[in-house]
Protein backbone atom coordinates (compact mmCIF):
# COMPACT_ATOMS: atom_id res chain seq x y z
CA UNK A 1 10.17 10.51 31.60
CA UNK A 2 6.67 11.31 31.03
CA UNK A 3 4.13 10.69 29.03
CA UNK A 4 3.83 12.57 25.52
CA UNK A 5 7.63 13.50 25.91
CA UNK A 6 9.54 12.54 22.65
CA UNK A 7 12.19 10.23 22.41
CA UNK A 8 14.75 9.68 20.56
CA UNK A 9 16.40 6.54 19.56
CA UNK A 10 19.91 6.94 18.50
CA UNK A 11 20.68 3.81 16.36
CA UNK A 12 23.27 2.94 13.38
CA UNK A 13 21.85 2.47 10.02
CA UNK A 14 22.05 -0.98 8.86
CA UNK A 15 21.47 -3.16 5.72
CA UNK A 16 17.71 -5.34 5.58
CA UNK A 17 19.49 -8.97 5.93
CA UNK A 18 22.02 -8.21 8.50
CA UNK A 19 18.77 -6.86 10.62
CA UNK A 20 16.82 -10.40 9.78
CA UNK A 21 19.63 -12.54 10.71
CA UNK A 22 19.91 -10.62 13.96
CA UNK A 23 16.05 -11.44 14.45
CA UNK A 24 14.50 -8.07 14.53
CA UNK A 25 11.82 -6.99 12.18
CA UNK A 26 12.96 -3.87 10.23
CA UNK A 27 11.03 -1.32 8.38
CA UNK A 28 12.83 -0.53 5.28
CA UNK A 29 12.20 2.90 6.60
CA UNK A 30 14.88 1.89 8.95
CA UNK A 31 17.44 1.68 6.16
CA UNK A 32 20.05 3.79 4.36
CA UNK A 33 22.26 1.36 2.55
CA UNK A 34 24.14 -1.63 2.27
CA UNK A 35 27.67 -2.30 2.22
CA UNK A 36 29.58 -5.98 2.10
CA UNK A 37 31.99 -7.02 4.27
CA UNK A 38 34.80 -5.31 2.49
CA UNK A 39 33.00 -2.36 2.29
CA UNK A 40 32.17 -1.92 -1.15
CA UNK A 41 28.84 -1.98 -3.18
CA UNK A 42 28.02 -3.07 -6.22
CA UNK A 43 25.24 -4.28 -8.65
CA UNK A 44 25.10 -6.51 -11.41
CA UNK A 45 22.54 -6.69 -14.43
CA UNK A 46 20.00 -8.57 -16.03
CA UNK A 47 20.86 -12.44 -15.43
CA UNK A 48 23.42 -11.74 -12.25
CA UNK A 49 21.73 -11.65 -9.06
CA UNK A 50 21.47 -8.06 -7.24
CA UNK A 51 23.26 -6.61 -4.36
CA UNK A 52 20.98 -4.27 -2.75
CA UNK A 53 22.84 -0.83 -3.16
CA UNK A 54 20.13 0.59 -5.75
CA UNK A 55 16.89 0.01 -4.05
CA UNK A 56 19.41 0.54 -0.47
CA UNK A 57 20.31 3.99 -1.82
CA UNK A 58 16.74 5.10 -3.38
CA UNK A 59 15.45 4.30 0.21
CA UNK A 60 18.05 6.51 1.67
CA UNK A 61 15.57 9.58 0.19
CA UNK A 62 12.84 8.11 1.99
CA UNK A 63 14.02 7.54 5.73
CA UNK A 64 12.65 9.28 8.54
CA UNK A 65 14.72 10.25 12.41
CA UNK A 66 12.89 6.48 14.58
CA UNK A 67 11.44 9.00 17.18
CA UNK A 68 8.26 7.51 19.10
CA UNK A 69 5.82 9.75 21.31
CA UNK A 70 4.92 7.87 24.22
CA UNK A 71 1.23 7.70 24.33
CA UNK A 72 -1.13 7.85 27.54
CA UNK A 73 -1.60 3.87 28.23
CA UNK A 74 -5.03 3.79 27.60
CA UNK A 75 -5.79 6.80 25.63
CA UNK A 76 -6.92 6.64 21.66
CA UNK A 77 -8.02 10.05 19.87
CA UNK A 78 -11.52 9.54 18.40
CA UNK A 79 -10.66 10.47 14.85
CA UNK A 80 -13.34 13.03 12.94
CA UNK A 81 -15.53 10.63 10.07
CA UNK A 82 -16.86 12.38 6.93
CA UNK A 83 -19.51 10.20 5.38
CA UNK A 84 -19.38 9.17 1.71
CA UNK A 85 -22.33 6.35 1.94
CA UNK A 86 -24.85 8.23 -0.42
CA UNK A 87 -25.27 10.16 -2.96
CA UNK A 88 -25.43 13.51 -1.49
CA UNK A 89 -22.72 16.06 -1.91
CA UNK A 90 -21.57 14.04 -5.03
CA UNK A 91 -20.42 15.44 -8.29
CA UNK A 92 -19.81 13.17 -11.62
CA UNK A 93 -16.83 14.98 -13.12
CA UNK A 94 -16.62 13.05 -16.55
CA UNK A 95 -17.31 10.15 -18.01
CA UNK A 96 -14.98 7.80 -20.48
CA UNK A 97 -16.43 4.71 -21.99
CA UNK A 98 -17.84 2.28 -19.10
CA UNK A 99 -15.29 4.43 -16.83
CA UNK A 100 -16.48 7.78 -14.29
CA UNK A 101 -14.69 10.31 -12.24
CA UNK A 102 -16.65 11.49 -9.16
CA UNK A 103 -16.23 13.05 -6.38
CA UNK A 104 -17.89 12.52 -3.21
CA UNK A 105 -17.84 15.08 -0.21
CA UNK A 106 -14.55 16.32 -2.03
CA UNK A 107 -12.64 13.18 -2.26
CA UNK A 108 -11.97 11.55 -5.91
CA UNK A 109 -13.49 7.81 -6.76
CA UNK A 110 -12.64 6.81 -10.07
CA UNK A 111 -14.55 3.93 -11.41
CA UNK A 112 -13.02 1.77 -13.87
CA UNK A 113 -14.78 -1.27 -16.21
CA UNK A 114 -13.59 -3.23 -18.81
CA UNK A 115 -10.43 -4.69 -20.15
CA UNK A 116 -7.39 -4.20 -18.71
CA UNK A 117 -6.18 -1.99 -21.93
CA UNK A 118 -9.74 0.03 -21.51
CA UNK A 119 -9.33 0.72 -17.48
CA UNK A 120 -6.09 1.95 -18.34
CA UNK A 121 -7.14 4.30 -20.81
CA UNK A 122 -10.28 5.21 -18.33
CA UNK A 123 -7.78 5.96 -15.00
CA UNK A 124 -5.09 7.80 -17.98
CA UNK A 125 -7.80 10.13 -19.43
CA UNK A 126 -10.35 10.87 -16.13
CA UNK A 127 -7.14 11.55 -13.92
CA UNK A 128 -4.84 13.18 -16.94
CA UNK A 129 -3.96 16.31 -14.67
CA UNK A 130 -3.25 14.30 -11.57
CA UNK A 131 -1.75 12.03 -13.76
CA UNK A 132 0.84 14.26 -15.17
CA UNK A 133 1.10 16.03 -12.04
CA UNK A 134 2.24 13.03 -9.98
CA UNK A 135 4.58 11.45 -12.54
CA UNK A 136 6.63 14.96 -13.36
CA UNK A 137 7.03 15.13 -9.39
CA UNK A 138 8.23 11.42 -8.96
CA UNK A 139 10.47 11.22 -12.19
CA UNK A 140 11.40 14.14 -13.08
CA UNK A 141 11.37 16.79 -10.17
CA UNK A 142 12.35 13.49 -7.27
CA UNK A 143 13.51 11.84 -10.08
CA UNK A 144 16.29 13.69 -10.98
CA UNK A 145 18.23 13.52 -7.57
CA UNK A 146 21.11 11.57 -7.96
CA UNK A 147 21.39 9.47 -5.04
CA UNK A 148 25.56 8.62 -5.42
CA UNK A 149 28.08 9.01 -7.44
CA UNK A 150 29.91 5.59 -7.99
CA UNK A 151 32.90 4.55 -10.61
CA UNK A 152 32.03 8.00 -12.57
CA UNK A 153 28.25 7.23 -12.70
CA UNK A 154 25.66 9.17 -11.30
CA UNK A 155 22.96 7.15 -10.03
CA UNK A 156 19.41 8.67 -9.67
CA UNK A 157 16.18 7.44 -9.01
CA UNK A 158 14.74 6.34 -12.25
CA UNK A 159 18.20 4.70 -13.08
CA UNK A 160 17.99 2.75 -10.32
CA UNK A 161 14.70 1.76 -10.97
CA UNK A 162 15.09 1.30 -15.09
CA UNK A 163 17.99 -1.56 -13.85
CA UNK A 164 15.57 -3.22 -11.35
CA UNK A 165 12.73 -3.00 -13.95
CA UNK A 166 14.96 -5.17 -16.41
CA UNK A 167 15.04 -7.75 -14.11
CA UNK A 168 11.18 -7.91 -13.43
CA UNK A 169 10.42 -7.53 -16.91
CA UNK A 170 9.83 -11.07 -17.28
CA UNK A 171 7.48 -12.01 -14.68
CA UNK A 172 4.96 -9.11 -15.09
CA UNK A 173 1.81 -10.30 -16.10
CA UNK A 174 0.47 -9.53 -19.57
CA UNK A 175 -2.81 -7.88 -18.39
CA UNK A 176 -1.21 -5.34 -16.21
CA UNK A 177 1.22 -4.08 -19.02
CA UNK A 178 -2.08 -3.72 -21.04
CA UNK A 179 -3.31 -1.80 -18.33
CA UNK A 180 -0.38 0.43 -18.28
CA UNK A 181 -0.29 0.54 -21.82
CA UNK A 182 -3.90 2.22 -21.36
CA UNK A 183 -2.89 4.85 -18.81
CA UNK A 184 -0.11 5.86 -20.64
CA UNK A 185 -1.82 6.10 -24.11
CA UNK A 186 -5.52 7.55 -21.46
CA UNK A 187 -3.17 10.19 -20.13
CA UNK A 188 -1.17 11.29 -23.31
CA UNK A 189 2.30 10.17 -21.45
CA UNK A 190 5.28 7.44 -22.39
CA UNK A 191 4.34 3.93 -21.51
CA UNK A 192 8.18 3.84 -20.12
CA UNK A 193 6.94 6.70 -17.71
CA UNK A 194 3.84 4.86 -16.51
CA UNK A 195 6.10 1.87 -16.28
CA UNK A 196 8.76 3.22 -13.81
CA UNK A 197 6.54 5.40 -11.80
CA UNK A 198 4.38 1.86 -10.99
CA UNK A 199 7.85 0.72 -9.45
CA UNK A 200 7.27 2.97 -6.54
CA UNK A 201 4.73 1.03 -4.33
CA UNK A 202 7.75 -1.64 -3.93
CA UNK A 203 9.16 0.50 -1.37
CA UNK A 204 6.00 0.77 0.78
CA UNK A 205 6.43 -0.02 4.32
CA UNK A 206 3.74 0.07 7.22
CA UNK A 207 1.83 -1.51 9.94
CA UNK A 208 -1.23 -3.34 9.72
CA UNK A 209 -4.00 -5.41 11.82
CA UNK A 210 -6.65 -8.18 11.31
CA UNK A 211 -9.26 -7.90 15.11
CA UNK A 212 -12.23 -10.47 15.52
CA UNK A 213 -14.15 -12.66 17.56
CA UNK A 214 -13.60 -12.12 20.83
CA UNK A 215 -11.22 -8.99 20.47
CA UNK A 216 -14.59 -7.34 19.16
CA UNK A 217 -17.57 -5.56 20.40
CA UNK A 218 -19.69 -7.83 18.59
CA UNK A 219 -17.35 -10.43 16.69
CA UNK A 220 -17.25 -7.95 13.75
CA UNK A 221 -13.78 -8.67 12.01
CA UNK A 222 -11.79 -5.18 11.32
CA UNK A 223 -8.52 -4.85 9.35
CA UNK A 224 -6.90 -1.67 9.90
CA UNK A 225 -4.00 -0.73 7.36
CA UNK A 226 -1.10 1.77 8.09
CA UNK A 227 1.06 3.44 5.44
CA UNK A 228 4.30 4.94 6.17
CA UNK A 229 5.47 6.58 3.46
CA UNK A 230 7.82 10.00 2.14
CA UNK A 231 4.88 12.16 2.62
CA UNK A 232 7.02 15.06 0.61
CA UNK A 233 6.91 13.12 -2.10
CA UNK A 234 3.27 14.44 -2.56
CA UNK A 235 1.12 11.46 -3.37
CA UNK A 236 -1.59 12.30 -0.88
CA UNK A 237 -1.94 15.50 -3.31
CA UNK A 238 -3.01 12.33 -5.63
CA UNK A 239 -5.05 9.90 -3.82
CA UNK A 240 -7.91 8.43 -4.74
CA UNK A 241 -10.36 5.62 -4.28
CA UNK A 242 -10.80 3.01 -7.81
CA UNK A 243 -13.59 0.99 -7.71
CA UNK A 244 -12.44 -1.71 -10.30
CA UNK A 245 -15.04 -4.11 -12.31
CA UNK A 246 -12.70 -5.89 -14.59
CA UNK A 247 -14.44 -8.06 -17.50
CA UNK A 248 -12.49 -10.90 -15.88
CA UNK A 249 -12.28 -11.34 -12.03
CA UNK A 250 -13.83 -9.96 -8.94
CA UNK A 251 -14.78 -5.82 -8.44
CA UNK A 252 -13.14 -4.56 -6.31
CA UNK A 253 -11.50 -1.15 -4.88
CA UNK A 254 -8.25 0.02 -4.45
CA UNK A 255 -6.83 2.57 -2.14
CA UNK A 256 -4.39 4.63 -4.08
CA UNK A 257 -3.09 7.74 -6.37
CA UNK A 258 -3.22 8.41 -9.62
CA UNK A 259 -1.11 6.63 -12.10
CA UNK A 260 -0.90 3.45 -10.29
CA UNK A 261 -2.56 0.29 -11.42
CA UNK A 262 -0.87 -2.05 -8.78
CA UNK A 263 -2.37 -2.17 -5.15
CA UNK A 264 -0.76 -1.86 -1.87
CA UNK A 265 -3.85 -1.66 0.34
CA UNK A 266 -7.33 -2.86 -0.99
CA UNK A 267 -10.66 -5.37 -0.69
CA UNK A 268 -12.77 -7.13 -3.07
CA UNK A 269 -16.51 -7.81 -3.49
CA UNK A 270 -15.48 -11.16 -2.04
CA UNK A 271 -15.08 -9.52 1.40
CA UNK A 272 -11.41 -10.25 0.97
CA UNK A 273 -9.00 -7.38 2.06
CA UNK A 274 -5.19 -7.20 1.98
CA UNK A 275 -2.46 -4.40 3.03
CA UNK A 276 1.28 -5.00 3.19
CA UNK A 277 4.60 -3.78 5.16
CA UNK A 278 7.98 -3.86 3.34
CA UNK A 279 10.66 -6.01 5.07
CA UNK A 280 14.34 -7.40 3.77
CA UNK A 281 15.76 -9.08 1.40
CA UNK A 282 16.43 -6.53 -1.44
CA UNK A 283 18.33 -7.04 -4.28
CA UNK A 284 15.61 -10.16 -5.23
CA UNK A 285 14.07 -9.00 -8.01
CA UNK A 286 13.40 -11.86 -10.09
CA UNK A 287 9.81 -12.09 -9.31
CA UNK A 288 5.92 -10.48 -9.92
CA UNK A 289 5.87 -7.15 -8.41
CA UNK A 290 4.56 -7.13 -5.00
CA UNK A 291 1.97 -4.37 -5.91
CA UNK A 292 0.50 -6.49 -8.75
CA UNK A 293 0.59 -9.78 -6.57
CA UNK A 294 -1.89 -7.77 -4.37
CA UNK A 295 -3.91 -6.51 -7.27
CA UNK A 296 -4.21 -10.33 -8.68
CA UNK A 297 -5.78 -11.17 -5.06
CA UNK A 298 -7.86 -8.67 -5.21
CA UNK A 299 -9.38 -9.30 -8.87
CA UNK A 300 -8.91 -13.14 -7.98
CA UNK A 301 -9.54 -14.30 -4.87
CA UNK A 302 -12.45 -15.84 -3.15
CA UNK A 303 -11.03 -17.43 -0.07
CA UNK A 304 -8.12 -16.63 2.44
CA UNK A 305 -7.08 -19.66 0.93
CA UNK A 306 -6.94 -18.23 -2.76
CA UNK A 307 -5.49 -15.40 -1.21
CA UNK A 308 -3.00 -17.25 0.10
CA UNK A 309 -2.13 -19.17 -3.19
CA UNK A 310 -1.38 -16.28 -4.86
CA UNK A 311 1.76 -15.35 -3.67
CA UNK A 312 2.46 -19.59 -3.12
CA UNK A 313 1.49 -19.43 -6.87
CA UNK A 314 3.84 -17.03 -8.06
CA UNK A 315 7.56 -16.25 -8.29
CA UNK A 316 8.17 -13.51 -5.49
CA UNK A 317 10.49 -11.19 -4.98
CA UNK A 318 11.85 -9.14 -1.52
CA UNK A 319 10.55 -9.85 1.90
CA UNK A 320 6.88 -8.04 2.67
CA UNK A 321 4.58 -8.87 4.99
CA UNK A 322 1.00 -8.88 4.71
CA UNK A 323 -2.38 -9.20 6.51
CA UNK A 324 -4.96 -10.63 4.90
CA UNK A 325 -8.39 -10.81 6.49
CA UNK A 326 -11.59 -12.76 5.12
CA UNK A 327 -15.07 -10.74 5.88
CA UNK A 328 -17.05 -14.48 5.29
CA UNK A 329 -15.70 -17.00 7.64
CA UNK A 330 -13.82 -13.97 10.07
CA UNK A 331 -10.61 -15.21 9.40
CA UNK A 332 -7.26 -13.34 9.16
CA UNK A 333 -3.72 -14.06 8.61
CA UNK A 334 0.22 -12.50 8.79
CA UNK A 335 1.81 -14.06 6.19
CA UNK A 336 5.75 -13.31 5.09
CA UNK A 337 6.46 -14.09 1.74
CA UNK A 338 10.25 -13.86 0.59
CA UNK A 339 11.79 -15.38 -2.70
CA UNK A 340 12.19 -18.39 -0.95
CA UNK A 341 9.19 -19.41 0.73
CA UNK A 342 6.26 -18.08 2.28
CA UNK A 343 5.10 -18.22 5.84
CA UNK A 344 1.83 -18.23 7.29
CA UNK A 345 0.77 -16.61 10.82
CA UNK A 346 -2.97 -17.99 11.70
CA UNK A 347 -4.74 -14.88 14.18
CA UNK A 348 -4.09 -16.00 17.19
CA UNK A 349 -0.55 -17.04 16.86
CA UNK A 350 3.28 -15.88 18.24
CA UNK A 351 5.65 -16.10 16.11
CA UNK A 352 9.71 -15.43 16.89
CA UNK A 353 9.45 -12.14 14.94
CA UNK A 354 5.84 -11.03 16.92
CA UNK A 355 5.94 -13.13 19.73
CA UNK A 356 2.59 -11.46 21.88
CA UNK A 357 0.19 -13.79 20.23
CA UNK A 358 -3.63 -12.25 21.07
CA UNK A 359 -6.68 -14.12 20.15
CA UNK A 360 -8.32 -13.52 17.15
CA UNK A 361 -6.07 -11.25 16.19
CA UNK A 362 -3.04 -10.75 13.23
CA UNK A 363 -1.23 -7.91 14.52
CA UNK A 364 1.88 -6.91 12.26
CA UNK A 365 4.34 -3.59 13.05
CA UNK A 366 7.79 -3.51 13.75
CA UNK A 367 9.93 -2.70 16.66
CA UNK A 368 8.43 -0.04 19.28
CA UNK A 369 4.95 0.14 17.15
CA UNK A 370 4.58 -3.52 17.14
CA UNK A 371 4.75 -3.55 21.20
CA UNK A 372 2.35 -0.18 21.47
CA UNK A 373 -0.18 -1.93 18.83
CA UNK A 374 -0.53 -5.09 20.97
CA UNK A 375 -0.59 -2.78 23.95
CA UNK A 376 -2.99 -1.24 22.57
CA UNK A 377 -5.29 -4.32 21.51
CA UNK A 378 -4.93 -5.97 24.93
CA UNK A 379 -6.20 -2.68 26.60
CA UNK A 380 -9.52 -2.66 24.57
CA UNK A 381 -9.85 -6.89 23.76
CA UNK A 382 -13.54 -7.06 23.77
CA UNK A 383 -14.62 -3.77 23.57
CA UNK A 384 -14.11 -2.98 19.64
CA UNK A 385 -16.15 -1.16 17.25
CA UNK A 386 -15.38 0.46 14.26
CA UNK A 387 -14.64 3.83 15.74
CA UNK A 388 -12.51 1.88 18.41
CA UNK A 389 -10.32 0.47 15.83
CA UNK A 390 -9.53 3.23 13.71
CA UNK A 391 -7.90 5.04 17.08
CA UNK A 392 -5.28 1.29 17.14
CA UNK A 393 -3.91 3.56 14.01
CA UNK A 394 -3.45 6.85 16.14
CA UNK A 395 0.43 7.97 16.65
CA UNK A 396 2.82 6.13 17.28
CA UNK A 397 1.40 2.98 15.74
CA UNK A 398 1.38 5.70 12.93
CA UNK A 399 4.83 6.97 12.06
CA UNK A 400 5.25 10.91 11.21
CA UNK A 401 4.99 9.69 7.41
CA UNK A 402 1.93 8.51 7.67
CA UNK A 403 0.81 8.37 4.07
CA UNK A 404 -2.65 6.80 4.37
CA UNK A 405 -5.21 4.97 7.08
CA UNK A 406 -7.78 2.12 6.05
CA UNK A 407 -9.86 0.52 8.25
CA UNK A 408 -11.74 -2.42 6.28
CA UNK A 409 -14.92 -4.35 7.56
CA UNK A 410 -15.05 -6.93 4.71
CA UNK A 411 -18.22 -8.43 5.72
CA UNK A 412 -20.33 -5.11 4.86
CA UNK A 413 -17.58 -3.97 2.77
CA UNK A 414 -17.80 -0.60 4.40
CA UNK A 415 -14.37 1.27 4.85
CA UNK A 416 -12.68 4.19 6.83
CA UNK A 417 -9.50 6.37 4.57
CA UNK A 418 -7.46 9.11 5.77
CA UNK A 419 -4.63 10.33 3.79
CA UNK A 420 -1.78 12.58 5.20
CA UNK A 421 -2.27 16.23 4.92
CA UNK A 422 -1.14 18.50 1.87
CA UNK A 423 1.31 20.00 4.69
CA UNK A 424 2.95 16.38 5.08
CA UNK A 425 0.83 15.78 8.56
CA UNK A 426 0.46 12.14 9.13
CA UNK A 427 -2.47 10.46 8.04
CA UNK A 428 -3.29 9.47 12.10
CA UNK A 429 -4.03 13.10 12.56
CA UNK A 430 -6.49 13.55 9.46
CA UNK A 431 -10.28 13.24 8.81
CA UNK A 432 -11.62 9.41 8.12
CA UNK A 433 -13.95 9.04 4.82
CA UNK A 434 -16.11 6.39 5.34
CA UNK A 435 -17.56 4.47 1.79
CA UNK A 436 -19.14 0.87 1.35
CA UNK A 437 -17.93 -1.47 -1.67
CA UNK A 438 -20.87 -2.71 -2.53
CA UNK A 439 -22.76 1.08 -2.48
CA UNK A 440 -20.13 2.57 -4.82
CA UNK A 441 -20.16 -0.44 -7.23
CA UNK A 442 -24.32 0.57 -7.13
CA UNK A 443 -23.64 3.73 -8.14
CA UNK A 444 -24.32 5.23 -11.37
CA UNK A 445 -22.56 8.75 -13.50
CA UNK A 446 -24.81 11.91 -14.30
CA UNK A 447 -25.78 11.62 -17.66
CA UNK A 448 -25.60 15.34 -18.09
CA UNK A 449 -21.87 15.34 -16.92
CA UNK A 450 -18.70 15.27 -19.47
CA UNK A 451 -18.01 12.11 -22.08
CA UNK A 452 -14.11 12.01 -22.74
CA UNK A 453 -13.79 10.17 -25.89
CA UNK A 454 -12.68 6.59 -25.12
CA UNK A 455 -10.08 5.56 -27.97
CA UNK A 456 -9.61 1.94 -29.11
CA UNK A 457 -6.18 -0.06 -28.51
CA UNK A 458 -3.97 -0.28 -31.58
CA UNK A 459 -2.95 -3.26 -32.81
């Protein structure tokens, strides 16, 4: 065969834990649904533990055909850059208390300050349209699918979801149902709405990379985050950059779409930066959402080692894996967290599930991805700059649902997005925005531009 001819992998869909105990990391992409041994599937509620037929059958809308384009071995696209880094070609949009809408160069960065309750209301009211857009797509026009019919019952999305939610309910953190308490009441919608749509990020799945020291140009560490996601569900149509200064915590800013308080891929003004990839093990849900165990790093953490403690903190719930990368010392880690436990990877090191250890480097994809990623990385050890690593991200490291690119240097706290087109193109094949944390938290709104009134919280 030769190169840039597709292939095809015929392969038989399978549940997450029979693919773990076999030893192979799966993408939940990878997955349809789950059966048990007698071939029936079931669910329980509240207090009984979960089989994973819900979450198994809302993933079944979100699957792609595993097809791989085999890449020239040491050819990377250099990736277009549109620069965000000053002020020019920036419009303020509207204001709402301490919060601002701008755009910059035509992409949206909402910044949000305050308490939780007031961010909420600031995101809610600067982003109402999007707002309302997004959610009537995912719950009511995606939403209304029914996924199967079982005993009589038609299951659909936000069913599914409203039973998983029960079981969560308990371990959500006060602050972040304040927050959604704010978008909700900011965007005129039902906090149940906001509520349920902020259960989406638990289905994420990706790839993702931590490069330094000697793997660099210069010893520059770069974290590169990929997000494979349904790109006809239309959140790209949504995306947008939230530069957070909560009144308690670290700023920070958070790569995602309108409506979502959680964070899947994001980095603080502690030059800490974190992405994740979904894994196994659904059907745990008695834990803190993975999206909000990411957003307390990222308001929280100092260290790799507070990163860390987060999620060693905290009950958890499915298998994800995450990179974390430190922009002060260099460091990086994989880590695995699952109910159970959670398992570190220092850069540097095999492990059975990614067993081509390279130094200084946390390298974290699954199956054929995983193997063209490290290919990739061994071609260029030495050699990497920030252009450099955003082409590790280029197809097929990038699957065809590419939702969004990030390339993070947390020691400047400069950063490279791409989101997937509006025509569902991956994200691989789109233009890079490049912003810097620390410029956008120095930023200021036009005083001439919009003030949305900015109500208070009822009691």
């Amino acid at each position: 065969m030769t190169h840039g001819e597709l292939l095809t992998e015929p392969r038989a869909r399978t549940s997450v834990q029979s693919a773990w105990l076999r030893g192979k990391l799966t993408s939940t992409c990878d997955l349809e649904c789950s059966s048990n041994r007698s071939g029936a599937m079931s669910f329980g509620y509240r207090g009984v533990r979960w089989a994973a037929l819900p979450a198994m059958l809302l993933l079944s809308l979100l699957g792609e055909p595993r097809c791989l384009l085999a890449a020239e071995p040491n050819s990377l696209p250099a990736p277009p850059i549109i620069s965000c880094l000053s002020g020019e070609h920036a419009t303020t949009i509207a204001t709402c208390g301490q919060g601002w809408l701008e755009e910059i160069n035509g992409y949206r960065v909402l910044h949000l300050k305050g308490s939780p309750y007031e961010m909420g209301y600031q995101h809610g009211a600067l982003l109402r349209a999007s707002v309302h857009k997004n959610l009537d797509n995912l719950l009511r026009v995606k939403g209304d699918q029914t996924l199967v019919e079982f005993a009589g019952l038609k299951l659909k999305p936000r069913s599914v979801i409203e039973m998983i939610m029960k079981i969560q309910e308990p371990f959500v953190p006060e602050k972040y149902t304040q927050e959604m308490a704010g978008l909700a009441a900011g965007a005129g919608l039902a906090a149940d709405d906001i509520r349920v749509a902020n259960f989406i990020p638990e289905l994420f799945h990706c790839s993702g990379f931590a490069i330094s020291g000697s793997a660099t140009a210069d010893g520059t560490l770069y974290h590169g985050r990929v997000l494979d996601y349904a790109v006809d569900w239309g959140l790209q149509e949504h995306a947008v950059v939230i530069v957070a200064e909560p009144d308690e915590g670290f700023p920070f800013v958070n790569i995602s779409y309108a409506g979502f308080v959680g964070s899947v891929t994001g980095m603080n003004a502690q030059q800490i930066s974190i992405g994740e990839m979904g894994g196994g093990g659904l059907g745990n849900w008695e834990g803190v959402p993975m999206a909000q165990l990411m957003r307390e790093v990222l308001q929280t953490a100092d260290t790799l080692d507070d990163a860390i403690a987060v999620f060693q903190n905290h009950p958890r719930t499915c298998q994800y894996f995450y990179v974390i990368a430190d922009g002060k010392t260099g460091d990086s880690v994989g880590m695995e967290a699952t109910w159970e436990k959670v398992d570190v990877i220092r850069a540097g090191e095999a492990h059975p599930l990614l067993p081509h250890a390279v130094e200084h480097c946390a390298l974290l994809s699954a199956g054929d991805r995983y193997h063209e990623l490290v290919r990739r990385v061994k071609a260029g050890t030495g050699s990497f700059d920030a252009h450099a690593a955003l082409g590790l991200m280029a197809r097929p490291v990038a699957m065809s649902s590419n939702l969004h690119n990030v390339l993070f240097e947390p020691a400047s706290t400069r950063f490279w997005v791409s989101n997937a087109g509006l025509d569902g193109r991956p994200a691989a094949e789109q233009p890079y925005y490049a912003f810097q944390l620390t410029e956008l938290l120095a930023r200021q709104p036009d005083p001439a531009a919009p003030a949305l009134a900015m109500q208070p919280q009822e009691n």
